[in-house]
C-alpha atoms as a PDB file:
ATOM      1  CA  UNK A   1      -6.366   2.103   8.523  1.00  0.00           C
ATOM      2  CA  UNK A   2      -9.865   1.546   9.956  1.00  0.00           C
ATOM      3  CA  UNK A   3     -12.288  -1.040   9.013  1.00  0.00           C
ATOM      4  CA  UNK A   4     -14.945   2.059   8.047  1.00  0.00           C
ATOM      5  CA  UNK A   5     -12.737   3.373   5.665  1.00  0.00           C
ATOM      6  CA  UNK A   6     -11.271   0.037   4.085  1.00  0.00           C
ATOM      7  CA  UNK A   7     -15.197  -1.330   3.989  1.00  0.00           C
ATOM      8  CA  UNK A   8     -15.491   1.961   1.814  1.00  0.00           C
ATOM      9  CA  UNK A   9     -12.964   1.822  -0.105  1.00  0.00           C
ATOM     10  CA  UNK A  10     -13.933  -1.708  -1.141  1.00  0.00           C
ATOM     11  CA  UNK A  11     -16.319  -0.312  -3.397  1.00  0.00           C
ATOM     12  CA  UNK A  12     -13.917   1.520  -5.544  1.00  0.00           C
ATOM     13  CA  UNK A  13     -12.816  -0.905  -7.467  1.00  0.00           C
ATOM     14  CA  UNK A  14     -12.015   1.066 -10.252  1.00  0.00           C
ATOM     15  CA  UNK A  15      -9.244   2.700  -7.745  1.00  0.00           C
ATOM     16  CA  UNK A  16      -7.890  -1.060  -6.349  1.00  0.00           C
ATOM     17  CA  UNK A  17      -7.414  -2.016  -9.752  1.00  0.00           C
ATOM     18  CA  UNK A  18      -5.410   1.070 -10.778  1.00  0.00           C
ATOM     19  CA  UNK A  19      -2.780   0.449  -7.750  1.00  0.00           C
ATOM     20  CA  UNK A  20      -3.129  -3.349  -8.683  1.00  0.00           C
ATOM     21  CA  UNK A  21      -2.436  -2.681 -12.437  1.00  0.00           C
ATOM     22  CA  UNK A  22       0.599  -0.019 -11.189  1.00  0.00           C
ATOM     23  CA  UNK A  23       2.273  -2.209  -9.329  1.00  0.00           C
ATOM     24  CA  UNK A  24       2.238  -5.079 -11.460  1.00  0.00           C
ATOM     25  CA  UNK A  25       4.996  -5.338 -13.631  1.00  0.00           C
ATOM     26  CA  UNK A  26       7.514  -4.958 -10.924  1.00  0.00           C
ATOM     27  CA  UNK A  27       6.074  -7.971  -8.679  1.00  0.00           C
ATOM     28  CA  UNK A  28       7.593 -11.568  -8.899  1.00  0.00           C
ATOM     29  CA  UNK A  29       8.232 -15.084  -7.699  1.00  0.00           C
ATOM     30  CA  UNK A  30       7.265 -15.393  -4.278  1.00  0.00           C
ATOM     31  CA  UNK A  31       4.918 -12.086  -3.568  1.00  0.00           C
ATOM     32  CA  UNK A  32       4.174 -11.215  -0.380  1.00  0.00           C
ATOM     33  CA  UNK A  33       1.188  -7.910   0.943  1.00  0.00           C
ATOM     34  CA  UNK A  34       1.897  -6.242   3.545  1.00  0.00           C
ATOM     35  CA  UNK A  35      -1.460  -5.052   5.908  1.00  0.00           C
ATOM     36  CA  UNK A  36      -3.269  -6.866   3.684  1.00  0.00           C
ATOM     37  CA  UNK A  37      -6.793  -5.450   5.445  1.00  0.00           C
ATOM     38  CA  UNK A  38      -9.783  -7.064   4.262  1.00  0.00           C
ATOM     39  CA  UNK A  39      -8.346  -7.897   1.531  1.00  0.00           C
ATOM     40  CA  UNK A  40      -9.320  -5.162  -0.892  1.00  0.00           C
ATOM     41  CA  UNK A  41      -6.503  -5.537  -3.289  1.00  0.00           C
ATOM     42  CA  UNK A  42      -5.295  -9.305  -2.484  1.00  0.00           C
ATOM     43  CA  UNK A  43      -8.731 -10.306  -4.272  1.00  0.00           C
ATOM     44  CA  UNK A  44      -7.625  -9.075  -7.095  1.00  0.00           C
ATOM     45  CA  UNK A  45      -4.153 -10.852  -7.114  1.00  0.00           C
ATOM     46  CA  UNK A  46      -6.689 -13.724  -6.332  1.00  0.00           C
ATOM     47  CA  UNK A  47      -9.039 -12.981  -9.138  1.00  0.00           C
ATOM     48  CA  UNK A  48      -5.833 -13.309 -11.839  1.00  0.00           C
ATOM     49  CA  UNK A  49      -4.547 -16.535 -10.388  1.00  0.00           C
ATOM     50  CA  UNK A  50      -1.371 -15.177  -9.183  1.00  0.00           C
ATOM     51  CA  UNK A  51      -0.133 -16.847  -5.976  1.00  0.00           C
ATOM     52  CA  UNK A  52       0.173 -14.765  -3.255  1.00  0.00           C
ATOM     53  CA  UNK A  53       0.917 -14.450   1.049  1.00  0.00           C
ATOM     54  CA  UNK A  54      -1.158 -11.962   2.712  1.00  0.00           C
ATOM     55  CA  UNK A  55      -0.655 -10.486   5.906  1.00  0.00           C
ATOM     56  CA  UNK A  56      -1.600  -7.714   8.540  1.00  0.00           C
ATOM     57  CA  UNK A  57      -0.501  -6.136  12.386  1.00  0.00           C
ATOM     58  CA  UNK A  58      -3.813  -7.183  13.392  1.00  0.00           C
ATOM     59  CA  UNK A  59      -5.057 -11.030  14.078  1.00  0.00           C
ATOM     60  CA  UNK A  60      -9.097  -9.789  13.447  1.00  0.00           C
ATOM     61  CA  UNK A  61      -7.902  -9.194   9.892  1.00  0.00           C
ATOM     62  CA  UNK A  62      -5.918 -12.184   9.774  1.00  0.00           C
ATOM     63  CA  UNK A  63      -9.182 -13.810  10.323  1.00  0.00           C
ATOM     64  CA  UNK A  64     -11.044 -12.088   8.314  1.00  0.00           C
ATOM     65  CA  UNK A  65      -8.430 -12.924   5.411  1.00  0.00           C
ATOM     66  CA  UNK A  66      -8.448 -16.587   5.859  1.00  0.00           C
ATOM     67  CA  UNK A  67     -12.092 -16.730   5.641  1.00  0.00           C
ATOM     68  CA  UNK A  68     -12.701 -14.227   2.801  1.00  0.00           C
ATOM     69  CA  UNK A  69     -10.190 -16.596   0.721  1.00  0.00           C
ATOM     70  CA  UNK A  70     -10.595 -19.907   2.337  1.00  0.00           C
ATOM     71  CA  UNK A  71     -10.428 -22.309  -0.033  1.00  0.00           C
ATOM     72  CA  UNK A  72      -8.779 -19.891  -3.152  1.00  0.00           C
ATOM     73  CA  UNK A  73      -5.893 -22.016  -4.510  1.00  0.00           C
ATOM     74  CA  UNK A  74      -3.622 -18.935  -4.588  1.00  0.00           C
ATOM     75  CA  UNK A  75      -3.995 -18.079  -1.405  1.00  0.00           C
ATOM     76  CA  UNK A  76      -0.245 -19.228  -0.374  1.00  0.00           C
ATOM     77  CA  UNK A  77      -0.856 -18.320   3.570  1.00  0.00           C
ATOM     78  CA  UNK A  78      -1.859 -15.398   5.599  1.00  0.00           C
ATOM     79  CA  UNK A  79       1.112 -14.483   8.091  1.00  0.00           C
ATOM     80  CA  UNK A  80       0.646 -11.886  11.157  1.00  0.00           C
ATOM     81  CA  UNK A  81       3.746 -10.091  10.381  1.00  0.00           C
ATOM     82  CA  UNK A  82       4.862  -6.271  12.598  1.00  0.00           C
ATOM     83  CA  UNK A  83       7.341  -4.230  10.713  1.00  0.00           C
ATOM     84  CA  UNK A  84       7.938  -2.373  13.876  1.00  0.00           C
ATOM     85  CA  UNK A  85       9.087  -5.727  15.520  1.00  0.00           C
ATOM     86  CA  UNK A  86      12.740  -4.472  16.821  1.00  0.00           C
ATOM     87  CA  UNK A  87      13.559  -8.266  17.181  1.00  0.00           C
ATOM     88  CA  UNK A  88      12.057  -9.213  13.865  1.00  0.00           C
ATOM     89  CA  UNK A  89      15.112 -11.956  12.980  1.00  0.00           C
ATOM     90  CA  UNK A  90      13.942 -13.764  16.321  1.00  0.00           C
ATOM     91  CA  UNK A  91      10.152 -13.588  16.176  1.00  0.00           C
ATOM     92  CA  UNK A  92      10.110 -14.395  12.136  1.00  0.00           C
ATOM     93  CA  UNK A  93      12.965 -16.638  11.634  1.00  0.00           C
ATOM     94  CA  UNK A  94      10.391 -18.908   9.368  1.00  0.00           C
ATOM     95  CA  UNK A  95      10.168 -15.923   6.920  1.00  0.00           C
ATOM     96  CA  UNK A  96      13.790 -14.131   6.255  1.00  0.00           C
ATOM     97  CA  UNK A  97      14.704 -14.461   2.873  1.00  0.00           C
ATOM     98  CA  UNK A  98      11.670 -15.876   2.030  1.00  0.00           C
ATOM     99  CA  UNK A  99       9.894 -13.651  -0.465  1.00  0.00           C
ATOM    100  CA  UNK A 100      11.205 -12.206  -4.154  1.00  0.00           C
ATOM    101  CA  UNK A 101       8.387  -9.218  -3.815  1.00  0.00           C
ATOM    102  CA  UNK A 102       6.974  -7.576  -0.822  1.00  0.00           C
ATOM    103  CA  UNK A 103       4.560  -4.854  -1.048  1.00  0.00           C
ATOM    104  CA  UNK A 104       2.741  -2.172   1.034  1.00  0.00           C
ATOM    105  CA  UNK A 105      -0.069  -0.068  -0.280  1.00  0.00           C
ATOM    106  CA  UNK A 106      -0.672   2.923   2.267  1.00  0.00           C
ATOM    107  CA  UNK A 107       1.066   1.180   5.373  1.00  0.00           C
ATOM    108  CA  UNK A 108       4.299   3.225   5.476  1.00  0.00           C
ATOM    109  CA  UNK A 109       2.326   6.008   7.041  1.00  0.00           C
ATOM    110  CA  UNK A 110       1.008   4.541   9.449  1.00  0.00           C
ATOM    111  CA  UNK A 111       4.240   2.951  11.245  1.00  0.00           C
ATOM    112  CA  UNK A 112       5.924   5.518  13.109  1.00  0.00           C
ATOM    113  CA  UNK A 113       9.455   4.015  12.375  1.00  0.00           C
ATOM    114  CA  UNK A 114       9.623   3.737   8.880  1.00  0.00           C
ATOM    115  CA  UNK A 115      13.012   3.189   8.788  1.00  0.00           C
ATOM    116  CA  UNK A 116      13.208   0.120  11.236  1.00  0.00           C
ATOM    117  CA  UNK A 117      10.001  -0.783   9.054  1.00  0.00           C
ATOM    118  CA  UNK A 118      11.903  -0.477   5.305  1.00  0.00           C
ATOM    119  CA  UNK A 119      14.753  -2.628   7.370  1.00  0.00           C
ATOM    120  CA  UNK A 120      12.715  -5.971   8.107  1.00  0.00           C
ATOM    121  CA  UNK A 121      11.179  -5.245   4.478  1.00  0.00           C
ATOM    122  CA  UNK A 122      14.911  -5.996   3.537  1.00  0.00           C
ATOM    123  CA  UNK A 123      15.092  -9.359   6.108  1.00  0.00           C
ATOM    124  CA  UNK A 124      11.947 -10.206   4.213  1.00  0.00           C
ATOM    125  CA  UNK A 125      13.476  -9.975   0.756  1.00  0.00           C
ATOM    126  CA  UNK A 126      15.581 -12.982  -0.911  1.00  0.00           C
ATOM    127  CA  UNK A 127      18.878 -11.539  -2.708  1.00  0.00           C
ATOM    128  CA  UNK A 128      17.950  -8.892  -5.854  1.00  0.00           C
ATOM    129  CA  UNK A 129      14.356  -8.979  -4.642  1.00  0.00           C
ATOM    130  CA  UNK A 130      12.001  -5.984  -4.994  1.00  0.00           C
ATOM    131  CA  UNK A 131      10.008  -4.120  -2.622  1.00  0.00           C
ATOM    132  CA  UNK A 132       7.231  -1.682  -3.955  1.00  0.00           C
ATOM    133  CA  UNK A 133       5.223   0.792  -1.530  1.00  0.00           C
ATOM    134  CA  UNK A 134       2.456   3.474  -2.432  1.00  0.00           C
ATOM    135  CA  UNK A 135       2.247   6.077   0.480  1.00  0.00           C
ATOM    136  CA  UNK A 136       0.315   9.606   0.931  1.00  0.00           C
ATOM    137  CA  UNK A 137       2.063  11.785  -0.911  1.00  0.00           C
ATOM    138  CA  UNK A 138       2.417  16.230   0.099  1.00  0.00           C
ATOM    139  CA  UNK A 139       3.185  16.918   3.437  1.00  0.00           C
ATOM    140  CA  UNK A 140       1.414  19.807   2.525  1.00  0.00           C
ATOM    141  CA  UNK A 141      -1.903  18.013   2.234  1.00  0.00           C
ATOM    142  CA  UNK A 142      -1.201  16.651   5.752  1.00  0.00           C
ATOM    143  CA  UNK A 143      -5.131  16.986   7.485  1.00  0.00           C
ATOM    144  CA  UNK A 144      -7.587  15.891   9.861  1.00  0.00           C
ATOM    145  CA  UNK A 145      -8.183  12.866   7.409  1.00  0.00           C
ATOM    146  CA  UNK A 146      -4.515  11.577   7.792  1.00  0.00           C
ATOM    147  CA  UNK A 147      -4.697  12.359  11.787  1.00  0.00           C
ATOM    148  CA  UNK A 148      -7.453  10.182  11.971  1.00  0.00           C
ATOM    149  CA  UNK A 149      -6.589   7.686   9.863  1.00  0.00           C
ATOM    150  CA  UNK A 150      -3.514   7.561  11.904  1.00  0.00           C
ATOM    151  CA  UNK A 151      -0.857   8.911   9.508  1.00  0.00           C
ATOM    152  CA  UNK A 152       2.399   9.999  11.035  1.00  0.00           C
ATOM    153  CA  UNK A 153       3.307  11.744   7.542  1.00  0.00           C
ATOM    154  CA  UNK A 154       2.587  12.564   4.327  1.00  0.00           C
ATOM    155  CA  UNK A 155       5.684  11.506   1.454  1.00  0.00           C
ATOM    156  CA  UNK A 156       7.296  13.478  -1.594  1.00  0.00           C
ATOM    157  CA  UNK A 157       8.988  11.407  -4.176  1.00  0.00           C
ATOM    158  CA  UNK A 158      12.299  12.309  -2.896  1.00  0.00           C
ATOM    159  CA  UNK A 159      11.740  11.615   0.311  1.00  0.00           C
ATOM    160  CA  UNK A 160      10.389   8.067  -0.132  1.00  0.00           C
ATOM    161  CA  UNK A 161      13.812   7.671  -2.335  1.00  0.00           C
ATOM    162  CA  UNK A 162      15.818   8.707   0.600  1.00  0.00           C
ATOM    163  CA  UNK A 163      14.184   6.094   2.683  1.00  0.00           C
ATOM    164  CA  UNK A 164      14.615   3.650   0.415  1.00  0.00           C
ATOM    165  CA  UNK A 165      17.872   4.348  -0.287  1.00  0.00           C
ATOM    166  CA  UNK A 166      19.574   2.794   2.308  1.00  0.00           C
ATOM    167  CA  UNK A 167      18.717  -0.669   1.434  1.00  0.00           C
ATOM    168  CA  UNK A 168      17.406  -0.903  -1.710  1.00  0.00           C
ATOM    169  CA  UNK A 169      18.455   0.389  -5.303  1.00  0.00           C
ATOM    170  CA  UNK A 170      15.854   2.504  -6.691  1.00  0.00           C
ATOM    171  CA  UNK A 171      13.951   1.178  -9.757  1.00  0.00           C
ATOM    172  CA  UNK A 172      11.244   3.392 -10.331  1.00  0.00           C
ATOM    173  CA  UNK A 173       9.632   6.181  -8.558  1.00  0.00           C
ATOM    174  CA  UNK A 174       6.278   8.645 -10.045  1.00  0.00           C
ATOM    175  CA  UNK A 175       3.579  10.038  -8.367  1.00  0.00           C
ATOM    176  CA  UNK A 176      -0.077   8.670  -8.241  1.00  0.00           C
ATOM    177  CA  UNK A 177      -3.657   9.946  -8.814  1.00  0.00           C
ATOM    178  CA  UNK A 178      -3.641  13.339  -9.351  1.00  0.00           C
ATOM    179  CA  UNK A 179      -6.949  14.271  -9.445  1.00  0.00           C
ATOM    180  CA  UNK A 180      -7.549  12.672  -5.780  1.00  0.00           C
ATOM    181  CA  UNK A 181      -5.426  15.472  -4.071  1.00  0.00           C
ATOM    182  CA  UNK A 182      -8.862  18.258  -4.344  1.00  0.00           C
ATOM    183  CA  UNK A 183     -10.834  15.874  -2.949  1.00  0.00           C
ATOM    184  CA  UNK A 184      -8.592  15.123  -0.185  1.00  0.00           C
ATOM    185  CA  UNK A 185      -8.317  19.105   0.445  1.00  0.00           C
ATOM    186  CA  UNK A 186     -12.083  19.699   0.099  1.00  0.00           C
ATOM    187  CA  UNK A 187     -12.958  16.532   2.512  1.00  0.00           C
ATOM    188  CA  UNK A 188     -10.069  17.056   5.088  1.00  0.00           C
ATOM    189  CA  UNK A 189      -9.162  20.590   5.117  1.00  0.00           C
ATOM    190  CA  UNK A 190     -12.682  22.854   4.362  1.00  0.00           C
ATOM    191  CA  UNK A 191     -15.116  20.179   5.812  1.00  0.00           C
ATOM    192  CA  UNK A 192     -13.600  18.786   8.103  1.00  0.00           C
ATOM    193  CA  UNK A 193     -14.534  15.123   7.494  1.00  0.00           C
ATOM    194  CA  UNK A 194     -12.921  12.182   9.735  1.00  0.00           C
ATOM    195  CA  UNK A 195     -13.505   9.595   7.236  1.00  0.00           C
ATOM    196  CA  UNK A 196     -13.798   9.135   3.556  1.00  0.00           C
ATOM    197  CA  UNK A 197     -17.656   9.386   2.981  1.00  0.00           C
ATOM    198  CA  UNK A 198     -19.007   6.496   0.581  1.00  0.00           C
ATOM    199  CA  UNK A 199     -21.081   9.084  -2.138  1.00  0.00           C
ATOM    200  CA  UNK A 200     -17.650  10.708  -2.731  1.00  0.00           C
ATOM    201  CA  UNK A 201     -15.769   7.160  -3.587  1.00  0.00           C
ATOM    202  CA  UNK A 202     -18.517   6.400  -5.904  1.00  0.00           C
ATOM    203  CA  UNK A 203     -18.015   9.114  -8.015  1.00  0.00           C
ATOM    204  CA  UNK A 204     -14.663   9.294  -7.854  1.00  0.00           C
ATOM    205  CA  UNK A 205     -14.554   5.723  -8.678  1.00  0.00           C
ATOM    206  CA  UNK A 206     -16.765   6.249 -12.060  1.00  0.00           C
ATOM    207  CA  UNK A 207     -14.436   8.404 -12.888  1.00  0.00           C
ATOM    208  CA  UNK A 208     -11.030   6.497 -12.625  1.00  0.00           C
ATOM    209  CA  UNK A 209     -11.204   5.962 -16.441  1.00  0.00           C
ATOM    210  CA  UNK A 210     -10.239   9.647 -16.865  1.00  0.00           C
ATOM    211  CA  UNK A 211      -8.294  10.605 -13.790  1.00  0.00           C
ATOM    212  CA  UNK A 212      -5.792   7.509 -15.746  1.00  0.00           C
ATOM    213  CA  UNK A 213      -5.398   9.266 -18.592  1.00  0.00           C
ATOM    214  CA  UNK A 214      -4.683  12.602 -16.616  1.00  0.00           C
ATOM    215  CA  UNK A 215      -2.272  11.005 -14.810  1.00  0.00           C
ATOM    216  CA  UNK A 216      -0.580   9.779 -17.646  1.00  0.00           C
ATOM    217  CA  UNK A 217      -0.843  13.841 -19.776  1.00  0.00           C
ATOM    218  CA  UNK A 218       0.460  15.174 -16.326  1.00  0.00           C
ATOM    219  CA  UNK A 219       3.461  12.818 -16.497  1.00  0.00           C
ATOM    220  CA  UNK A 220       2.877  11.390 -13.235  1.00  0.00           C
ATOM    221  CA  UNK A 221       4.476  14.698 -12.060  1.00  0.00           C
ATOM    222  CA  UNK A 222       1.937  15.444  -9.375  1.00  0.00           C
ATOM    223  CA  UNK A 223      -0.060  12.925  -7.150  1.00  0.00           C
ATOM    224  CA  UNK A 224      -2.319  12.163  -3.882  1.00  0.00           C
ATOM    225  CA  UNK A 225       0.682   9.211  -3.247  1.00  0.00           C
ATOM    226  CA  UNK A 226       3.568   8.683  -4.608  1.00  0.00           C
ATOM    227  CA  UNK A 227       4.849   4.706  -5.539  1.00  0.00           C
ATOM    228  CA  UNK A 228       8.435   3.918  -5.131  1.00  0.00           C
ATOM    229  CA  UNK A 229      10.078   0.542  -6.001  1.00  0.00           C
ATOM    230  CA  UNK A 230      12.961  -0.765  -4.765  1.00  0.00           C
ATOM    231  CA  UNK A 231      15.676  -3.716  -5.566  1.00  0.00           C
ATOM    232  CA  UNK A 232      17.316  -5.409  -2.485  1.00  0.00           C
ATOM    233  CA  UNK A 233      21.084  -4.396  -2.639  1.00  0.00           C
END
């Protein structure tokens, strides 16, 4: 994801707080984030005192990470970690087995192999642990806002299950934030935009309070992304 659209989307907090709050209850022990960023929803593990390793692909935001949160005594390390990595057992012996949660809020999509991808999530995990993604959900919505944020594909519940599958025992699955997928099709499909402009977060963002509760009347039947958690067979 680029830097102009995670710098924007650090000002909906409102909106890192609902994934943060979502994926809660199923993280524990030894927690691990996947392209952490700049850090957008790792503050917020930092902000409740709840230890945590961050990570990214890229060594800017590595650096970017360990100065953000230099200092923050629940900052447990900040790892450059590729999920594409065919080799990953030989390049990342120090970390196989080594977490209880890993999780990876809108990365999926952007690794053209997620199934080698979901595979080192497994090395990652000790025995029973859990691994919890959120990921772009309607292949239908697919736009010129995915192609240039670099998204191979767009998810549907059962499709993320499927991928899952394999490796994992599936906890929970449910669609996420409805009321994001017209803005999506207004931005990406009738004007066109490239990136998510900043006027549009902020009012979507003052709104979060009610696009929750729609969420939860609609049954979590329909969604922007979808969330998927997973138990390490």
């Amino acid at each position: 994801m680029g830097l102009t659209t995670l710098q924007n989307l650090s000002i909906a907090d409102r909106l890192n707080e609902w994934m943060f709050e979502s994926i809660l209850p199923y993280t524990k022990g030894r927690t691990l984030e996947i392209g952490s960023g700049i850090g957008n929803i790792s503050a917020l593990f930092i902000k409740n005192h709840l230890p945590i390793f961050l990570s990214d692909l890229s060594l800017d935001y590595c650096e970017m990470l360990k100065k953000r949160f230099a200092g923050e005594p629940c900052l447990d390390g900040v790892l450059p970690i590729d999920l594409e990595d065919g080799y990953f057992e030989k390049n990342y012996p120090q970390v196989l087995g080594a977490f209880d949660t890993v999780f990876a809020l809108n990365v999926i999509e952007h690794i053209a192999d997620d199934r080698l991808a979901l595979e080192n999530c497994k090395k990652l995990l000790a025995p029973g642990g859990h691994v919890i993604l959120l990921v772009p959900a309607n292949p239908a919505l697919y736009n010129v806002l995915d192609k240039e944020l670099e998204h191979f594909r767009r998810y549907t519940r059962q499709s993320i299950q499927t991928l899952l599958s394999k490796d994992f025992e599936i906890i929970k699955s449910w669609y996420f934030n409805m009321a994001g997928i017209f803005g999506w099709w207004l931005s990406g499909n009738i004007m066109k935009r490239q990136t998510l402009p900043s006027g549009q977060l902020n009012l979507y963002n003052k709104l979060v309070p009610m696009f929750r509760v729609m969420d939860t009347l609609a049954c979590h039947q329909f969604g922007l992304s979808v969330v998927a958690v997973g138990k390490k067979k």
